[in-house]
Protein backbone atom coordinates (compact mmCIF):
# COMPACT_ATOMS: atom_id res chain seq x y z
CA UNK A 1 -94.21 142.63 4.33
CA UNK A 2 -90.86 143.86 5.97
CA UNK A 3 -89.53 144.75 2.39
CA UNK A 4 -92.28 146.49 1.64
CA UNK A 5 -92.18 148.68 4.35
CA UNK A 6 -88.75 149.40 4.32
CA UNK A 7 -89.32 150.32 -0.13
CA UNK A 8 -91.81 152.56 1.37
CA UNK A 9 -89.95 154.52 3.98
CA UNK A 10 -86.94 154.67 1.75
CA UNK A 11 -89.43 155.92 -0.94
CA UNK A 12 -90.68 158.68 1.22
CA UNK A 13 -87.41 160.08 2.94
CA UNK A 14 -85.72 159.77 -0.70
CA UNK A 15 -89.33 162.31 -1.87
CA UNK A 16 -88.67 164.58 0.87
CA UNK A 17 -84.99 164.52 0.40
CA UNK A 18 -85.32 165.79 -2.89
CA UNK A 19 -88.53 167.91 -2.77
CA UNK A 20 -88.34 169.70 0.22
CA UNK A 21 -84.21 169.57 -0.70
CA UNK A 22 -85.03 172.33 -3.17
CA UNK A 23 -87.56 174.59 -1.25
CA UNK A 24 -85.19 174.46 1.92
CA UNK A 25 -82.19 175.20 -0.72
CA UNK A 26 -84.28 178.41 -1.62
CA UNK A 27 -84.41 179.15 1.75
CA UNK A 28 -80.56 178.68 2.32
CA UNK A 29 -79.63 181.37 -0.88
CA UNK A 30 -82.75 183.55 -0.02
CA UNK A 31 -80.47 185.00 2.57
CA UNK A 32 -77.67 185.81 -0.24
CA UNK A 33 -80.41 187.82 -2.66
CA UNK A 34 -79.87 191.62 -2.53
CA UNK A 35 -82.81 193.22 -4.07
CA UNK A 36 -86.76 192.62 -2.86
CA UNK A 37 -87.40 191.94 -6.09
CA UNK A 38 -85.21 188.63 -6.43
CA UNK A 39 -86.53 187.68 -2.82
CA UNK A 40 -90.27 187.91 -4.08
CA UNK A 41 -89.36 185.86 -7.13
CA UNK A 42 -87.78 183.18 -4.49
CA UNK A 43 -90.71 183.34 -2.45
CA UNK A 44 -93.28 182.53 -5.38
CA UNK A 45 -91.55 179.81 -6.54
CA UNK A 46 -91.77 177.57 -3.90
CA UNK A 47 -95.24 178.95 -2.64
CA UNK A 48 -97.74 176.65 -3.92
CA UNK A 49 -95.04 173.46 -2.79
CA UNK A 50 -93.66 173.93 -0.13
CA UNK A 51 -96.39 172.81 2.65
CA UNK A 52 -96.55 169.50 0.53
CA UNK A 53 -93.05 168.75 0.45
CA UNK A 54 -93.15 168.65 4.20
CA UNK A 55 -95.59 165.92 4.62
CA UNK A 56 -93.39 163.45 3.13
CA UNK A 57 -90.97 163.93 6.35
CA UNK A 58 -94.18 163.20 8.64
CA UNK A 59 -94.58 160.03 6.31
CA UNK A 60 -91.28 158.77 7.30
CA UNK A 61 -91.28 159.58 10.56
CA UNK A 62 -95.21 157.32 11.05
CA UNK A 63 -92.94 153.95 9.13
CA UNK A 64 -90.28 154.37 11.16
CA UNK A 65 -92.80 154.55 14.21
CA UNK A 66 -95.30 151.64 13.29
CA UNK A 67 -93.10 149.71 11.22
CA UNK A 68 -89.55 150.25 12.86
CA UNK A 69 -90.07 150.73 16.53
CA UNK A 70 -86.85 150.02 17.64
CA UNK A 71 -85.03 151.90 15.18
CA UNK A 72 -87.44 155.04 16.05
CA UNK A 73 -86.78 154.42 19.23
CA UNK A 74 -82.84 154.36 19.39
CA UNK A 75 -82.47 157.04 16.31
CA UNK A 76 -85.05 159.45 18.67
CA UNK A 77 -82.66 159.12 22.12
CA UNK A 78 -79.00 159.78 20.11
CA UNK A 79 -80.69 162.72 18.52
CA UNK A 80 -82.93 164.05 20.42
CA UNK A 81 -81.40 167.89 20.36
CA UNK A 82 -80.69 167.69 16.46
CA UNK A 83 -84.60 166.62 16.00
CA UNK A 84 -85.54 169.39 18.00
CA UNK A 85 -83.19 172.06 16.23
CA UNK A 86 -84.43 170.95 12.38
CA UNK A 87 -88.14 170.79 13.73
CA UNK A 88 -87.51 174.48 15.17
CA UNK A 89 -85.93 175.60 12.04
CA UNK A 90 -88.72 174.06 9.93
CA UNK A 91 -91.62 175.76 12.05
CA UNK A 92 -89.20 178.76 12.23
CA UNK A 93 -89.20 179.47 8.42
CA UNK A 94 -92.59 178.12 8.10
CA UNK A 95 -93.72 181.06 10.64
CA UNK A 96 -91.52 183.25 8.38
CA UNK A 97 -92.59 182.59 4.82
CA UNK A 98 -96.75 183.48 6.11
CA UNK A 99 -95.09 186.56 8.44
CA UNK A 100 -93.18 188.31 5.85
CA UNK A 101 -95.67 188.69 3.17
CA UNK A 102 -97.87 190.97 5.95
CA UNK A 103 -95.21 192.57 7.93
CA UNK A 104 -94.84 195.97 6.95
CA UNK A 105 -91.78 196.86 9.23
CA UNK A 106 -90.21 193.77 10.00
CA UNK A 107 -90.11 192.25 6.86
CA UNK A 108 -86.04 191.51 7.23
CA UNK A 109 -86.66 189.99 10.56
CA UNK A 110 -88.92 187.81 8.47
CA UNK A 111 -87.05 187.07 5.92
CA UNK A 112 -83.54 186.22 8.45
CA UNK A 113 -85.41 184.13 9.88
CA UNK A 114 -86.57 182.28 7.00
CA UNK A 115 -83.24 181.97 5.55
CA UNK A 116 -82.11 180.70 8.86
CA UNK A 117 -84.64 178.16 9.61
CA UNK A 118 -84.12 176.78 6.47
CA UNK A 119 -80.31 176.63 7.04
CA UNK A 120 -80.85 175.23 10.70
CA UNK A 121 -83.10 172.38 9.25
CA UNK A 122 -80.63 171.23 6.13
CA UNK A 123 -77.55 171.60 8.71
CA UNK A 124 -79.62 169.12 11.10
CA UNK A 125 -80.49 166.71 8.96
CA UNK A 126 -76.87 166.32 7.57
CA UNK A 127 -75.29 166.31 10.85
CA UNK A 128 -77.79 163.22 11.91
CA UNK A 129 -76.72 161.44 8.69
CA UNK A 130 -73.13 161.89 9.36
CA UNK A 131 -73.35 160.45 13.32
CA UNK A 132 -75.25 157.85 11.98
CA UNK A 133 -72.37 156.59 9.38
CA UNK A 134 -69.51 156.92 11.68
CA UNK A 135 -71.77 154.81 14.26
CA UNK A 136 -74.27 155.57 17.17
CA UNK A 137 -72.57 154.42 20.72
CA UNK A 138 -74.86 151.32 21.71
CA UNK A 139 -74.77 149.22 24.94
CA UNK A 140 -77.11 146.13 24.57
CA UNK A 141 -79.60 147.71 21.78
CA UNK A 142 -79.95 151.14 24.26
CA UNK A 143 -78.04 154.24 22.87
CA UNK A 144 -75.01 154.57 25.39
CA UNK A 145 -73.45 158.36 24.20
CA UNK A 146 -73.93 161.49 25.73
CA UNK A 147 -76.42 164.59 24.94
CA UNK A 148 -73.51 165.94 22.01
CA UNK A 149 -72.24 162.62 21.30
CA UNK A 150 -73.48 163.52 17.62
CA UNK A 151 -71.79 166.59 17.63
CA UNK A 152 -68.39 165.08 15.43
CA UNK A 153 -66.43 166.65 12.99
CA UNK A 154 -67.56 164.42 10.36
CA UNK A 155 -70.98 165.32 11.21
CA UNK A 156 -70.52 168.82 11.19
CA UNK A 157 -69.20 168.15 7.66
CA UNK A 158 -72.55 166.12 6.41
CA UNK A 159 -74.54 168.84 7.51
CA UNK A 160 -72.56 171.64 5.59
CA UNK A 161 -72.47 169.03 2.93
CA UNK A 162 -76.44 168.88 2.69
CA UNK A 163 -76.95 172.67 3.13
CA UNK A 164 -74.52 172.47 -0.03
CA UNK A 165 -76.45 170.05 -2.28
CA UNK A 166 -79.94 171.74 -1.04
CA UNK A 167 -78.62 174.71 -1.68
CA UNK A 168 -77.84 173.47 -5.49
CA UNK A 169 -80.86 172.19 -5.86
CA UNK A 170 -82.83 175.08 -4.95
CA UNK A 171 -80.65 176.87 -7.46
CA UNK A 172 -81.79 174.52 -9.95
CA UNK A 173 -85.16 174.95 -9.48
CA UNK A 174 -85.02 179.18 -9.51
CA UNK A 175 -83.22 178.56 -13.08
CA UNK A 176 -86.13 176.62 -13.86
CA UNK A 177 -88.66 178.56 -12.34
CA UNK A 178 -87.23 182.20 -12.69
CA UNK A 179 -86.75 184.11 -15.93
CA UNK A 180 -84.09 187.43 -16.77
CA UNK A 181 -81.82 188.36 -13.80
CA UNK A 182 -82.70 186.23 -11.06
CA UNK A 183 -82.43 182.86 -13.34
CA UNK A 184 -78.71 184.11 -14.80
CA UNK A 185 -77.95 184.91 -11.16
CA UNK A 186 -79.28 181.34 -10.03
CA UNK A 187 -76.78 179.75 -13.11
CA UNK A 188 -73.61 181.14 -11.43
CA UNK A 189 -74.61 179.99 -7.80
CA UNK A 190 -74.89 176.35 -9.58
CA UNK A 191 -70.92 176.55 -11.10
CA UNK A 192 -69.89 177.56 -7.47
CA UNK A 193 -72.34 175.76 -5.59
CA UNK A 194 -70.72 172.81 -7.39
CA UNK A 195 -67.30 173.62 -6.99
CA UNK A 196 -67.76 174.01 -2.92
CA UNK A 197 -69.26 170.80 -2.95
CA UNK A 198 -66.89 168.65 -4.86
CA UNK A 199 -63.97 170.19 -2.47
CA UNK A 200 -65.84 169.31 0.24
CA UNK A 201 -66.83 165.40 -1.05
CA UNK A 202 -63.28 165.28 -1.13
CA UNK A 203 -62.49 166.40 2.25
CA UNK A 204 -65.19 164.25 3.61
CA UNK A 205 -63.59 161.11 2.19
CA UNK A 206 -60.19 162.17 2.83
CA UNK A 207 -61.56 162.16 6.70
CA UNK A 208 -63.57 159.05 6.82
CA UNK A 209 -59.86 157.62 5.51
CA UNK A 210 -58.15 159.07 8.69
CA UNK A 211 -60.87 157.73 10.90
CA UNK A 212 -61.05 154.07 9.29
CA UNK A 213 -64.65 154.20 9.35
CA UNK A 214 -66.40 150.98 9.14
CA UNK A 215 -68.18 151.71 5.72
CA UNK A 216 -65.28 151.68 3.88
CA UNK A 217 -64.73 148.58 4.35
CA UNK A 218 -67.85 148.19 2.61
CA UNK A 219 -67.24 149.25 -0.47
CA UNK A 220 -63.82 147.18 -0.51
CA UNK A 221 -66.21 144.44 0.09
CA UNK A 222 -68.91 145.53 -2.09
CA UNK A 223 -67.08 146.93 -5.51
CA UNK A 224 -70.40 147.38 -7.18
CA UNK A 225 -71.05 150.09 -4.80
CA UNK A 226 -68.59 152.96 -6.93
CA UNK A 227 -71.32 152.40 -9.48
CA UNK A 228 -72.87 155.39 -7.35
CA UNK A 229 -69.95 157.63 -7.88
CA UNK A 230 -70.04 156.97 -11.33
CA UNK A 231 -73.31 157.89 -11.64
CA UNK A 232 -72.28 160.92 -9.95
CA UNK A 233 -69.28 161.74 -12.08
CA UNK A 234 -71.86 161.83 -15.06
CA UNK A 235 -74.41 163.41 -13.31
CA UNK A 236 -71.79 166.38 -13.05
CA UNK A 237 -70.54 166.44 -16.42
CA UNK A 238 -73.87 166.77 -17.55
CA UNK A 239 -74.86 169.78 -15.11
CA UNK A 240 -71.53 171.95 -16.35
CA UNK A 241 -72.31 171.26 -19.79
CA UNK A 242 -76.61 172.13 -19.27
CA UNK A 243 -75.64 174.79 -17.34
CA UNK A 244 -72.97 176.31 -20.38
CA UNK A 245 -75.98 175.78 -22.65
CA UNK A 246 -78.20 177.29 -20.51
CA UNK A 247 -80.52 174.47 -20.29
CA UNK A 248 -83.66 174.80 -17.89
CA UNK A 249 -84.60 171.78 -17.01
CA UNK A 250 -81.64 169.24 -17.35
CA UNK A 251 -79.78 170.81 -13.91
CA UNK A 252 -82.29 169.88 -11.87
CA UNK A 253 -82.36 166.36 -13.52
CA UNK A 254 -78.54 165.65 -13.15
CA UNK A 255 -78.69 167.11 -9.67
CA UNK A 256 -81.49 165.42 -8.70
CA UNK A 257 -79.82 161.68 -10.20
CA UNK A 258 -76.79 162.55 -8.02
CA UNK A 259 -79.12 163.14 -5.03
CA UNK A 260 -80.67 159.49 -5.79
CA UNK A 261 -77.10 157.70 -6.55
CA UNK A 262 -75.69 159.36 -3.14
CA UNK A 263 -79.19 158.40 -1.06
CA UNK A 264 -78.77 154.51 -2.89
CA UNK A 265 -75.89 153.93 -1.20
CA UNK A 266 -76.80 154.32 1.79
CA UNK A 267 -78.97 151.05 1.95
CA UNK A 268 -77.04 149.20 -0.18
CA UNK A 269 -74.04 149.49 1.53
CA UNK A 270 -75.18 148.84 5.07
CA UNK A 271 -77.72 146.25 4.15
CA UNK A 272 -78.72 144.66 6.32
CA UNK A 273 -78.42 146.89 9.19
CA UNK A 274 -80.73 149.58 9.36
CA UNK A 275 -78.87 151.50 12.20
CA UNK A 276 -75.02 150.64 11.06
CA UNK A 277 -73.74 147.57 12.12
CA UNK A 278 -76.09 147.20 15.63
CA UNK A 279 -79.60 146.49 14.19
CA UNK A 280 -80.05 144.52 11.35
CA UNK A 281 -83.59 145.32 9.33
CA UNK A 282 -85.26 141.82 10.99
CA UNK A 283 -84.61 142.91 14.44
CA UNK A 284 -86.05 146.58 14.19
CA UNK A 285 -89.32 145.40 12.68
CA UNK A 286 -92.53 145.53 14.14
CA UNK A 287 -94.57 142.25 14.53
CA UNK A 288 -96.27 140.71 11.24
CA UNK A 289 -99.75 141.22 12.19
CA UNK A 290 -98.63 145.63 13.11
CA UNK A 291 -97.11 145.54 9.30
CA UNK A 292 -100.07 143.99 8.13
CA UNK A 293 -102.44 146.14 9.48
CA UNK A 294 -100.33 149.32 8.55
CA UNK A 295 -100.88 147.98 4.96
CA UNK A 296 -104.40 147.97 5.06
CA UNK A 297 -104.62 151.09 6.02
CA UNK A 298 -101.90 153.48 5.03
CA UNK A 299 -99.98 151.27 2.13
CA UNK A 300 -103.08 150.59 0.66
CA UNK A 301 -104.94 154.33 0.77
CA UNK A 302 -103.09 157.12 2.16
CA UNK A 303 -99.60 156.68 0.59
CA UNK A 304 -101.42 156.73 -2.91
CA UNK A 305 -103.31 159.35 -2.50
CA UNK A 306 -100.48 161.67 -0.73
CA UNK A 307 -98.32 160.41 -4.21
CA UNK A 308 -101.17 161.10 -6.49
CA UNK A 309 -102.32 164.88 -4.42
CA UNK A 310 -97.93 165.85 -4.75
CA UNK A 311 -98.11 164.61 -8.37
CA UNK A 312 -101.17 166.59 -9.55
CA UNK A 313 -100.13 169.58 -6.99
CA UNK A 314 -97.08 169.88 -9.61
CA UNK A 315 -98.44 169.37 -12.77
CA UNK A 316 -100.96 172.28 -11.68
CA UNK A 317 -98.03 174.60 -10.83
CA UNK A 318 -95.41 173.24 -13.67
CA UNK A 319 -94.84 177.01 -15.49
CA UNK A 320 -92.57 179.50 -14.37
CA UNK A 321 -92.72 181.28 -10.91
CA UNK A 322 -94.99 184.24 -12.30
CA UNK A 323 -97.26 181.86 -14.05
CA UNK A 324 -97.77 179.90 -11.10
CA UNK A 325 -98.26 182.96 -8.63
CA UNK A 326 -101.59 183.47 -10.45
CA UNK A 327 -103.14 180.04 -10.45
C-alpha cells in the first residue's frame, strides 16, 4: 500500500510538473510578447487547460497530507514563505488571466501581473527543489533552520533553472498550438531557451561539485543513474534537429522526455529517503489502515476520474489555439 501511494503522488507532481510546466511557461514569455495580437494568441492557448492543470498540484499536496504526514509536515515548516509566494503567484495570475480579458484600461496591469505570477510560482517551486537536494536542517525529525534557511545560492539557481525549462516548454506548446508569426517567433525562443539552460545545467553541477553535496555521492554509488542524462543528451539532439525541420509536435515530446528523465532521478537517487537522507519512505507513512482507507476512496474513484476528465479535456481541445478558442 505504501508503494502505491508513493507511484501515485510521484504520478501526480510528475502531471503537474509537466502540464501546468507549459501554461506557467506561457505565462513566463507572455511578458516578452510585443504586440496584443501575439498576447491574445498566448492567452487562447492555454485557456481551456489551464484551471485543470492546477488540480494536479492540489492532488499532491492531499497524498502528501493523508499518506505522508510527516513529510507534509516537515516540507510545510522549512518552506513555509516559498509555499506562500508560489500560492500568491498562482492566485495572482489566475486573478489576471479572468481580469485582463474585461479590463478596458488596465489591461497591462493585467497582463504584468500575469506574467509575474507565473514567474513567481515556477521561481518557487525550483527554489524548494533546490533546498531540498542540498538538505533541510533537521534536529530529531523537527526542521531546525531559520525563516530564509532555503534561501541558498543553489536554490536560487533551481528556481531560475525551472522558470527556464517551463519557459521551454511553454514555447513548445505555442509552436504547437500557434500558426504564422507567433509560432516562428516561439521556434527561436526554443534554440535560446535551450542554450540558457544547458549553461546553466552546467553551472549548477559545477556548484553542487564545490559544495560536495551529498547526492553526488549517489550517483558514484549508483552508475545507472547517468542513464538520465543520457536520456537527456538525446532528448536535446532531437529538439535542435525538430526544431531545424520545423516539426510541431516532436519539441514538446523531447522536452517533455527530458522533463521525465530529470524528475526520475530524483526518486531513484535518494531512494529510500523521501526528505534526503533524514526520513526514509517507511518512517513518513501514514498508518496501514489511513492508506487503506485513502484507497477506497480516492485511489479507487477520484484519481481515475481526475485522469480520465484531463485526458478527454485534451483530446476536446487538441487543434490549434484558434480552433480551440471556438469549441
Amino acid at each position: 500500500m505504501v508503494l502505491f501511494w508513493i507511484s501515485v503522488l510521484a504520478f501526480s507532481i510528475l502531471l503537474y510538473v509537466l502540464l501546468d510546466g507549459f501554461d506557467l511557461g506561457v505565462g513566463i514569455l507572455f511578458g516578452l510578447a510585443r504586440s496584443e495580437y501575439r498576447r491574445r494568441e498566448m492567452m487562447r492557448t492555454v485557456a481551456p487547460v489551464w484551471d485543470g492543470n492546477e488540480t494536479w498540484l492540489i492532488v499532491s499536496g492531499v497524498v502528501l497530507w493523508g499518506a505522508f504526514p510527516l513529510v507534509y509536515a516537515t516540507l510545510f515548516s522549512a518552506f513555509y514563505l516559498p509555499l506562500i509566494f508560489m500560492l500568491a503567484g498562482l492566485i495572482l495570475r489566475g486573478v489576471a488571466f479572468e481580469f485582463r480579458e474585461k479590463a478596458l484600461h488596465l489591461r497591462v496591469v493585467w497582463g504584468i501581473a500575469f506574467s509575474a505570477g507565473s514567474l513567481i510560482a515556477g521561481f518557487m517551486q525550483g527554489v524548494m527543489v533546490g533546498a531540498l537536494v542540498e538538505g533541510l536542517p533537521l534536529s530529531h525529525g523537527d526542521y531546525a533552520g531559520g525563516d530564509f534557511s532555503w534561501l541558498t545560492p543553489f536554490a536560487v539557481l533551481c528556481g531560475v533553472g525551472l522558470c527556464l525549462g517551463y519557459s521551454l516548454l511553454g514555447a513548445c506548446w505555442l509552436v504547437r498550438k500557434c500558426t504564422g508569426e507567433t509560432q516562428s517567433w516561439a521556434y527561436r525562443l526554443i534554440a535560446r531557451l535551450s542554450l540558457l539552460l544547458g549553461l546553466l545545467l552546467v553551472v549548477v553541477f559545477v556548484l553542487a561539485l564545490a559544495l560536495n553535496l551529498r547526492v553526488m555521492g549517489r550517483w558514484l554509488e549508483r552508475p545507472y543513474l547517468f542513464v538520465f542524462p543520457v536520456i537527456g543528451v538525446v532528448a536535446a539532439i532531437v529538439l535542435a534537429v525538430s526544431v531545424r525541420r520545423h516539426h510541431v509536435r516532436a519539441p514538446g515530446y523531447a522536452v517533455a522526455a527530458s522533463f521525465v528523465a530529470a524528475f526520475a532521478t530524483f526518486p531513484i537517487t535518494f531512494w529510500p529517503y523521501m526528505v534526503p537522507f533524514t526520513i526514509t519512505v517507511d518512517q513518513a507513512a501514514a498508518p496501514h489502515a489511513s492508506l487503506a482507507f485513502m484507497f477506497w476512496g480516492e485511489g479507487l474513484f477520484v484519481l481515475p476520474l481526475m485522469l480520465i476528465y484531463t485526458i478527454i479535456g485534451y483530446r476536446v481541445f487538441r487543434g490549434d489555439g484558434t480552433n480551440s478558442s471556438h469549441h
